[in-house]
C-alpha atoms as a PDB file:
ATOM      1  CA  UNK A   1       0.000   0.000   0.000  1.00  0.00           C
ATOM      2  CA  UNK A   2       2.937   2.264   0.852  1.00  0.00           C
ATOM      3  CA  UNK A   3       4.518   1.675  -2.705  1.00  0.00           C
ATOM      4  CA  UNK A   4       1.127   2.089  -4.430  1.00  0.00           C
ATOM      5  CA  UNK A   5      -0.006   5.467  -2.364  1.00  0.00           C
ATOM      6  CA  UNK A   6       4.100   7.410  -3.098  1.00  0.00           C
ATOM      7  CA  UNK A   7       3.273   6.201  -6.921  1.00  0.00           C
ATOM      8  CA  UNK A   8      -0.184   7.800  -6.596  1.00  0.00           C
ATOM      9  CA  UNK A   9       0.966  11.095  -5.203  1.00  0.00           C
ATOM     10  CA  UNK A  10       4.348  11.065  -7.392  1.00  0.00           C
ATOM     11  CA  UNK A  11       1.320  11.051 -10.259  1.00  0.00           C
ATOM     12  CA  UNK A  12      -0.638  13.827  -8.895  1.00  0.00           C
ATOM     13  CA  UNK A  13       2.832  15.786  -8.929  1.00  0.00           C
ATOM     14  CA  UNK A  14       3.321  15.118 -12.487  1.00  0.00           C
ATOM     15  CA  UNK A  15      -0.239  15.802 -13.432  1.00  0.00           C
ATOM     16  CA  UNK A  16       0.009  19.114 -11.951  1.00  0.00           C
ATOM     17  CA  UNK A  17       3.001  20.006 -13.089  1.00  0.00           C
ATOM     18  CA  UNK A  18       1.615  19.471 -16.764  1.00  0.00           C
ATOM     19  CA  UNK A  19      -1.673  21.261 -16.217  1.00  0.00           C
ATOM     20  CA  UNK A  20       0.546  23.931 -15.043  1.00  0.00           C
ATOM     21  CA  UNK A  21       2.613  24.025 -18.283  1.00  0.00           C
ATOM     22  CA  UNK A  22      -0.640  23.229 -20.090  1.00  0.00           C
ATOM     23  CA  UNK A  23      -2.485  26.548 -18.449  1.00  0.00           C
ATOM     24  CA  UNK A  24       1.129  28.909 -19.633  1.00  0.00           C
ATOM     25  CA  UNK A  25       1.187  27.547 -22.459  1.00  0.00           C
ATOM     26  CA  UNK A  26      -2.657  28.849 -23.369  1.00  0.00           C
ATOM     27  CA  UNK A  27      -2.242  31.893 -21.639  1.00  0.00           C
ATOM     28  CA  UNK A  28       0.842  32.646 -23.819  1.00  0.00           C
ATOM     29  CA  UNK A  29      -1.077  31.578 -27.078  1.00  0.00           C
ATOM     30  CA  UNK A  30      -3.791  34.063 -26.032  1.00  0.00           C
ATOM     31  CA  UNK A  31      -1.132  36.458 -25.913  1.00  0.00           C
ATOM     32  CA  UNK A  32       0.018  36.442 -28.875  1.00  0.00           C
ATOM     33  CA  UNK A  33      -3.368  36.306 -30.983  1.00  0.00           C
ATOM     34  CA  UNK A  34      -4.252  39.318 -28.790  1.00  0.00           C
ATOM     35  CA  UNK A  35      -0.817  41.034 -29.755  1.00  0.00           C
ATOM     36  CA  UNK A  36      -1.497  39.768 -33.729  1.00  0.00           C
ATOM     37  CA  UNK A  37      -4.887  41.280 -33.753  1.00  0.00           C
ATOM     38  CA  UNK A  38      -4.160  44.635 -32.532  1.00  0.00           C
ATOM     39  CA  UNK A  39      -1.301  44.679 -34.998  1.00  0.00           C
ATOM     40  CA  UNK A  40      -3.571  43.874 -37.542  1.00  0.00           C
ATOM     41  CA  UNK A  41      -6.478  46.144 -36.706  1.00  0.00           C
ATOM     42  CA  UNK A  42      -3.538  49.199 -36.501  1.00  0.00           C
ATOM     43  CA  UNK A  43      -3.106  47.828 -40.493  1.00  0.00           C
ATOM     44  CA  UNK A  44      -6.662  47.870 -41.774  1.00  0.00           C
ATOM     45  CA  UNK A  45      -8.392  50.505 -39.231  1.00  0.00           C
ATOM     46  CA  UNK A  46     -12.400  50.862 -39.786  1.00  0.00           C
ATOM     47  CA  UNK A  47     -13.697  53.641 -41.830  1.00  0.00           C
ATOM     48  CA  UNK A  48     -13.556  56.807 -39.845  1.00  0.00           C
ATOM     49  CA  UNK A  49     -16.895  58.438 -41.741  1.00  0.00           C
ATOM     50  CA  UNK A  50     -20.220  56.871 -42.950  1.00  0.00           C
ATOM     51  CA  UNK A  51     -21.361  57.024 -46.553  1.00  0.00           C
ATOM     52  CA  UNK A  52     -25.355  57.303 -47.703  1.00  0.00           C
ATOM     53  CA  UNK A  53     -25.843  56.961 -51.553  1.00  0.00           C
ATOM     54  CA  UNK A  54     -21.949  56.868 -51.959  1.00  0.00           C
ATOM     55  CA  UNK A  55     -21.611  60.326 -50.658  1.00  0.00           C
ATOM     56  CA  UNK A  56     -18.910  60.330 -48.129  1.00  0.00           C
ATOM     57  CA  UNK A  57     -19.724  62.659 -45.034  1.00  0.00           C
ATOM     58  CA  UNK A  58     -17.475  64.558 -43.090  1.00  0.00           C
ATOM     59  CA  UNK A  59     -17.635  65.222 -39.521  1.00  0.00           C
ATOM     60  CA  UNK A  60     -16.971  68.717 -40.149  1.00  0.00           C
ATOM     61  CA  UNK A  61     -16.075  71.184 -43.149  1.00  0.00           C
ATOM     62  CA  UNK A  62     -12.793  70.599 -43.708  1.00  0.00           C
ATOM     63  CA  UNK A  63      -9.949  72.371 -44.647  1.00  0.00           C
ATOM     64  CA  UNK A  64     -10.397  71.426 -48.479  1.00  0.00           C
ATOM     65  CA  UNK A  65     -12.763  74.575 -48.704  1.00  0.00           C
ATOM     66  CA  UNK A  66     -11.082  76.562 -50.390  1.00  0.00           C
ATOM     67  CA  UNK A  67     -13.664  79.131 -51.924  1.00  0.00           C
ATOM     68  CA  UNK A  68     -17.599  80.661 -51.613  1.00  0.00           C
ATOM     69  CA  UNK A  69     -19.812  78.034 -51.832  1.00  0.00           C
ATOM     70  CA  UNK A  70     -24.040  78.198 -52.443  1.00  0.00           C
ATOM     71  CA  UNK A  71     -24.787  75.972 -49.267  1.00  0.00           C
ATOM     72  CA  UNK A  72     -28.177  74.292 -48.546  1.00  0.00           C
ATOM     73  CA  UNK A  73     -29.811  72.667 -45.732  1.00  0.00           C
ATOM     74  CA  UNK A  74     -31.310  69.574 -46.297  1.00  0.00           C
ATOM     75  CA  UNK A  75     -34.354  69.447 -43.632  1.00  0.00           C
ATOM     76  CA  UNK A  76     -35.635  65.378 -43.493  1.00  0.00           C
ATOM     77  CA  UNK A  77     -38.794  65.252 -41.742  1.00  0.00           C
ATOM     78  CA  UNK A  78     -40.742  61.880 -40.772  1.00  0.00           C
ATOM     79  CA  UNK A  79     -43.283  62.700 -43.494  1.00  0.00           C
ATOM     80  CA  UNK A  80     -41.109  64.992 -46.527  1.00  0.00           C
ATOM     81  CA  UNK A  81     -38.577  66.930 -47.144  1.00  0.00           C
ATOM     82  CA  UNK A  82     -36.950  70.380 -47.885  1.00  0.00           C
ATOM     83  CA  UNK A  83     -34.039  72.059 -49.469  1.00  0.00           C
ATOM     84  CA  UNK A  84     -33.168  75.567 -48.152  1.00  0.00           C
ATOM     85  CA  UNK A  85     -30.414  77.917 -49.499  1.00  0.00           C
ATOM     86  CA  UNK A  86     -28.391  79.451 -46.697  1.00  0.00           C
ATOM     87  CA  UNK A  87     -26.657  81.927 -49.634  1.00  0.00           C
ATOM     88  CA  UNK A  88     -22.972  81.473 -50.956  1.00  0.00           C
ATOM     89  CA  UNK A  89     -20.876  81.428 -48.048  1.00  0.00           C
ATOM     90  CA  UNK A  90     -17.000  81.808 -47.573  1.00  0.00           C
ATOM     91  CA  UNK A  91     -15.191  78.548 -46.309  1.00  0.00           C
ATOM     92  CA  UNK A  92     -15.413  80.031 -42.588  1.00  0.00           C
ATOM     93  CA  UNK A  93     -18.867  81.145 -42.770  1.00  0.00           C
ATOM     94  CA  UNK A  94     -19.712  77.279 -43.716  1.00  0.00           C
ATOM     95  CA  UNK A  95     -17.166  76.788 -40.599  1.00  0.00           C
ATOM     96  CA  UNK A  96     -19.118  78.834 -38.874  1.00  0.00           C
ATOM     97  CA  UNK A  97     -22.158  78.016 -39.443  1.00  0.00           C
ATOM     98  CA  UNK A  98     -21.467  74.184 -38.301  1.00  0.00           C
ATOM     99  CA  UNK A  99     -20.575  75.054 -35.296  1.00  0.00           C
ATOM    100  CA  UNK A 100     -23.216  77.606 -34.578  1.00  0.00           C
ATOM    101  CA  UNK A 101     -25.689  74.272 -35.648  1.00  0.00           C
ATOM    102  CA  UNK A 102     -24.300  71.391 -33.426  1.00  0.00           C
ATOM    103  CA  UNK A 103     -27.315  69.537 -34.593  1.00  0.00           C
ATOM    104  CA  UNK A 104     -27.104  70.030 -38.303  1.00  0.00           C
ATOM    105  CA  UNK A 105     -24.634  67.527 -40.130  1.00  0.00           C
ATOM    106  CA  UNK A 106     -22.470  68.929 -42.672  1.00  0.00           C
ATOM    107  CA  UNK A 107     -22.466  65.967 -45.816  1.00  0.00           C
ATOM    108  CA  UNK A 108     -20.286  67.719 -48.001  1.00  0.00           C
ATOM    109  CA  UNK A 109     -19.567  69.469 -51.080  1.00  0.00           C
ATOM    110  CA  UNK A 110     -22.753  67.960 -53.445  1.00  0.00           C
ATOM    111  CA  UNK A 111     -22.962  69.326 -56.921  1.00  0.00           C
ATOM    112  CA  UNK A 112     -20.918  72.316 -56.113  1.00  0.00           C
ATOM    113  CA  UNK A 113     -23.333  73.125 -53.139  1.00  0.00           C
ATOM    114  CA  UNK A 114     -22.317  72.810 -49.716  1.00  0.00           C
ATOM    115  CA  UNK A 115     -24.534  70.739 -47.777  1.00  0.00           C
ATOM    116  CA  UNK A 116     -25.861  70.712 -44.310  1.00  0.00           C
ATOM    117  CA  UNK A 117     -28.849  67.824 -43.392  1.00  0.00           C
ATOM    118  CA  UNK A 118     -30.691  68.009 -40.406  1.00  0.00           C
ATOM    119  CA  UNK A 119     -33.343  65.253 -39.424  1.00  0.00           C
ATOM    120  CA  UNK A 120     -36.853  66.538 -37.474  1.00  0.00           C
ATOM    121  CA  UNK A 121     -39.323  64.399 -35.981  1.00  0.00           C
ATOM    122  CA  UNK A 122     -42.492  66.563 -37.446  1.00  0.00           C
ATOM    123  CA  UNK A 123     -44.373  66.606 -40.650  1.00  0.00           C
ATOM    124  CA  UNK A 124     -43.006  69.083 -43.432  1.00  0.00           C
ATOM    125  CA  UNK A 125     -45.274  72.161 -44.528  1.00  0.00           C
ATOM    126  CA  UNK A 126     -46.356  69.843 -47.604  1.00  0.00           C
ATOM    127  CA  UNK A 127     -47.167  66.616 -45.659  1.00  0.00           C
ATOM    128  CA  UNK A 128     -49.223  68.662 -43.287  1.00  0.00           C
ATOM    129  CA  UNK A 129     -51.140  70.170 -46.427  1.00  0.00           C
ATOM    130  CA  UNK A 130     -51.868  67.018 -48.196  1.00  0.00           C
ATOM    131  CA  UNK A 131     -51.040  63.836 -46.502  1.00  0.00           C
ATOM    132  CA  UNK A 132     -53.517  60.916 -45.522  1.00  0.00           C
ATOM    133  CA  UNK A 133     -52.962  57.142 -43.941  1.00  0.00           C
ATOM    134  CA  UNK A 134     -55.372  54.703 -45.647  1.00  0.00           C
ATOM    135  CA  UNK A 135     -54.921  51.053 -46.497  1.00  0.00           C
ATOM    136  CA  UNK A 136     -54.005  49.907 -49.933  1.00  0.00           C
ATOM    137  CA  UNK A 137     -55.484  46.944 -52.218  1.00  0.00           C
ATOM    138  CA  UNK A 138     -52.992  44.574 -50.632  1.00  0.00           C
ATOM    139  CA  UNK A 139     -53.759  45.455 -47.085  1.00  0.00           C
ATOM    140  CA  UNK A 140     -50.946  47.376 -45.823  1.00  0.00           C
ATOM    141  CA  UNK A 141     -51.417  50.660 -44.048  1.00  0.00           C
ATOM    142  CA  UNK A 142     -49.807  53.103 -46.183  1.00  0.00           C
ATOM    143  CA  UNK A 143     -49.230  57.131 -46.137  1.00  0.00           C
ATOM    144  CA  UNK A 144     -50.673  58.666 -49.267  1.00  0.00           C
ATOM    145  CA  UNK A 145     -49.848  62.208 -51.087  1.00  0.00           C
ATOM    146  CA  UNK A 146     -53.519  62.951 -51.459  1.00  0.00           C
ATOM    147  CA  UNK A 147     -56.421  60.630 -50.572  1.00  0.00           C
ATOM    148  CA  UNK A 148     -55.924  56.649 -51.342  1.00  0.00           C
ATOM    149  CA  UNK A 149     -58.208  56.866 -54.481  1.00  0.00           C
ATOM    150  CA  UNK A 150     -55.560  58.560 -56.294  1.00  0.00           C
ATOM    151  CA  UNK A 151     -53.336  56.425 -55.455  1.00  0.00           C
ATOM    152  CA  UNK A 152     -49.742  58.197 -54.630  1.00  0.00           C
ATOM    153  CA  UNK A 153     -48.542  56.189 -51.990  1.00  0.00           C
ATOM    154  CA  UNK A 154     -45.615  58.076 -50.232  1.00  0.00           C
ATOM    155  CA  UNK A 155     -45.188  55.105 -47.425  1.00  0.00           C
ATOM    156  CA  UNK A 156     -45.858  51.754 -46.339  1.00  0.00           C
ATOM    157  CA  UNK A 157     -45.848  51.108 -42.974  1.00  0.00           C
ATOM    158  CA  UNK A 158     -46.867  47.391 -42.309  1.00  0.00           C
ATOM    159  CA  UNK A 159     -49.874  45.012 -43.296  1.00  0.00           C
ATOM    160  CA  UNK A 160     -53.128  44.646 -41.314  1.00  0.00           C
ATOM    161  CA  UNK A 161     -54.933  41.662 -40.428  1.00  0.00           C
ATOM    162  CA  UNK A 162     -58.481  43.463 -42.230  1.00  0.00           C
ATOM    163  CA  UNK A 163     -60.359  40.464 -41.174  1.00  0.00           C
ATOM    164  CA  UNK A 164     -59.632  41.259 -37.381  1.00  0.00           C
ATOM    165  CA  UNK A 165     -59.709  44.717 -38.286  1.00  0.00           C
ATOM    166  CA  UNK A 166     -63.405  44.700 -39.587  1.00  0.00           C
ATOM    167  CA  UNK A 167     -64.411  42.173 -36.508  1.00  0.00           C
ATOM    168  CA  UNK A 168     -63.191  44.690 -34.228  1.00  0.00           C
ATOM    169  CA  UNK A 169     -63.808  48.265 -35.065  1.00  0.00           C
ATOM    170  CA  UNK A 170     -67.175  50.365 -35.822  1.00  0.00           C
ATOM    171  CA  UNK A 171     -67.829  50.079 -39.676  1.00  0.00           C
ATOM    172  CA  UNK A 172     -67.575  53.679 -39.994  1.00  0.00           C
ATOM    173  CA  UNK A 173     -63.395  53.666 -38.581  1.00  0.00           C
ATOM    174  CA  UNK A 174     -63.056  50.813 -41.152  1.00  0.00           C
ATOM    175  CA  UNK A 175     -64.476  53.114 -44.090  1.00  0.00           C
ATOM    176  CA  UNK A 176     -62.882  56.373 -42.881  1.00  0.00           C
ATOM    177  CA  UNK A 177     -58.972  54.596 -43.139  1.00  0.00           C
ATOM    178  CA  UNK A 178     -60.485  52.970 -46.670  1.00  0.00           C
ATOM    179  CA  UNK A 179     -61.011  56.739 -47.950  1.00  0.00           C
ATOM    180  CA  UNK A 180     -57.718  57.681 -46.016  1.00  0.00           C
ATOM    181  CA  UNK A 181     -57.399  59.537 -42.588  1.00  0.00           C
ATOM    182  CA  UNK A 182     -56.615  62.848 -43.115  1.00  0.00           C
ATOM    183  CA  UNK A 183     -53.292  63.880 -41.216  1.00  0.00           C
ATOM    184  CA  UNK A 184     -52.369  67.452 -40.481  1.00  0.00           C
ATOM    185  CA  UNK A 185     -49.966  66.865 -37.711  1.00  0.00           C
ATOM    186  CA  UNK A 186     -46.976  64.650 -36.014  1.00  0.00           C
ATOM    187  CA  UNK A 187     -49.715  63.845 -33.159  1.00  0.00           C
ATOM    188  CA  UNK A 188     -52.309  63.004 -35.640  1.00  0.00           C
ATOM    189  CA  UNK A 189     -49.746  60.868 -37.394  1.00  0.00           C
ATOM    190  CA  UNK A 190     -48.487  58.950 -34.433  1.00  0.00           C
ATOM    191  CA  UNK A 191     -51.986  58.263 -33.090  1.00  0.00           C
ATOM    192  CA  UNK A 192     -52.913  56.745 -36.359  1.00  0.00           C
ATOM    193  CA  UNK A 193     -50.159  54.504 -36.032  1.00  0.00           C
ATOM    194  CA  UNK A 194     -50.276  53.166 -33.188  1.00  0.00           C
ATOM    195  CA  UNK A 195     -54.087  52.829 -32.952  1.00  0.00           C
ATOM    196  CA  UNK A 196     -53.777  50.588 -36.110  1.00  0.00           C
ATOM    197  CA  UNK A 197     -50.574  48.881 -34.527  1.00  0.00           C
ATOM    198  CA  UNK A 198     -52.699  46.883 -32.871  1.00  0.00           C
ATOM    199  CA  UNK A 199     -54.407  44.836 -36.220  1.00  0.00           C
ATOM    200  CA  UNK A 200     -50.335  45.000 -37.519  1.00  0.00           C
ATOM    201  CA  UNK A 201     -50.134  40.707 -39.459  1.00  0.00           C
ATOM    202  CA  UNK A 202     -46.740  40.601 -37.238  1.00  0.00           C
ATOM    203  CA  UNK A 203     -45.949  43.168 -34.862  1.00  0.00           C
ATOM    204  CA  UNK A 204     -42.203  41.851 -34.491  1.00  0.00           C
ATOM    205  CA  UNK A 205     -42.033  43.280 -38.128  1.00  0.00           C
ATOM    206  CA  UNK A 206     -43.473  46.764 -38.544  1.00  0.00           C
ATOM    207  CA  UNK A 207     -41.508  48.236 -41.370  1.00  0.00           C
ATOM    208  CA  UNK A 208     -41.749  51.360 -43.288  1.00  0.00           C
ATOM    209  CA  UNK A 209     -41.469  51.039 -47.032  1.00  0.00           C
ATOM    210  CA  UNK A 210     -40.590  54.217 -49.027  1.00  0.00           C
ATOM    211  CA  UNK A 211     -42.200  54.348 -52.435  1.00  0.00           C
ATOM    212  CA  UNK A 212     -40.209  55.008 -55.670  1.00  0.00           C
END
């Protein structure tokens, strides 16, 4: 018993002894994977701007202005947009400018027009004239340029379960979103939304569909 219990500890010895050895030698390959992939991140950094539509922003005008520029602000608004002229401004008025406008995002120099965009959550002057939410032949609920009859769909938001939706609601609701719900505001527009959420085919995937 003596022999077999010295042979059984001698073995506990060597097993440790390798799991030590075993445990530096991982730590060391870790290592030196971390200390590859920094090196190779340092060699192919990440893009330091965005691009939309292959127009590369810049985080600020840069020092490539080099002369009067017509500049324009691109306003996006949840429902439209608009294009206003700020005048031809020097390279540090456009300087400026940005910096006077944290919030506006200078894109860049875009058919020899420098270009702010700014993004609002309202409905632009034009939307608020003219826009309605009705549902189209395939049963999604869709903004419209004008009521649904005439068919200029601006927006699809998602489809509707009409089945549930005619079940559920007064016959008059169901008519009024047929000839298109006349919006005139960002409240008006939200509440149709999410009243009509609730008849959504999939609610995990509400999407909004711009129209060509």
């Amino acid at each position: 018993m003596g022999f077999f219990g010295a042979f059984k500890r001698q073995l506990k010895k060597r097993i440790r002894f390798k799991r030590r050895w075993l445990s530096l030698g991982v730590w060391v390959l870790a290592l030196g994977g971390l200390v590859w992939y920094a090196a190779s991140e340092s060699h192919n950094p990440e893009p330091a701007v965005a691009t939309l539509a292959g127009i590369r922003k810049e985080a600020e005008p840069s020092a490539n202005l080099v002369k009067a520029s017509e500049t324009i602000l691109h306003t996006i608004y949840v429902c439209g947009e608009e294009y206003t002229s700020l005048g031809v401004l020097s390279p540090d008025d456009i300087r400026k400018t940005a910096k006077e406008h944290p919030n506006w995002e200078y894109v860049g120099v875009i058919d020899n027009k420098a270009t702010f965009e700014v993004h609002v959550d309202d409905l632009s002057s034009e939307c608020k004239m003219n826009s309605y939410i009705g549902i189209d032949a395939g049963g999604n609920l869709t903004l419209y340029d004008g009521p649904p009859r005439e068919e200029r769909a601006v927006k699809t938001f998602y489809q509707l379960d009409v089945g549930h939706l005619e079940s559920s609601l007064p016959g008059e609701v169901v008519e009024d979103l047929k000839r298109g719900i006349r919006i005139r505001d960002i409240a008006e527009y939200n509440s149709v939304l999410s009243t009509f959420s609730d008849f959504a085919v999939d609610e995990t995937e509400k999407v909004m569909k711009p129209h060509p």
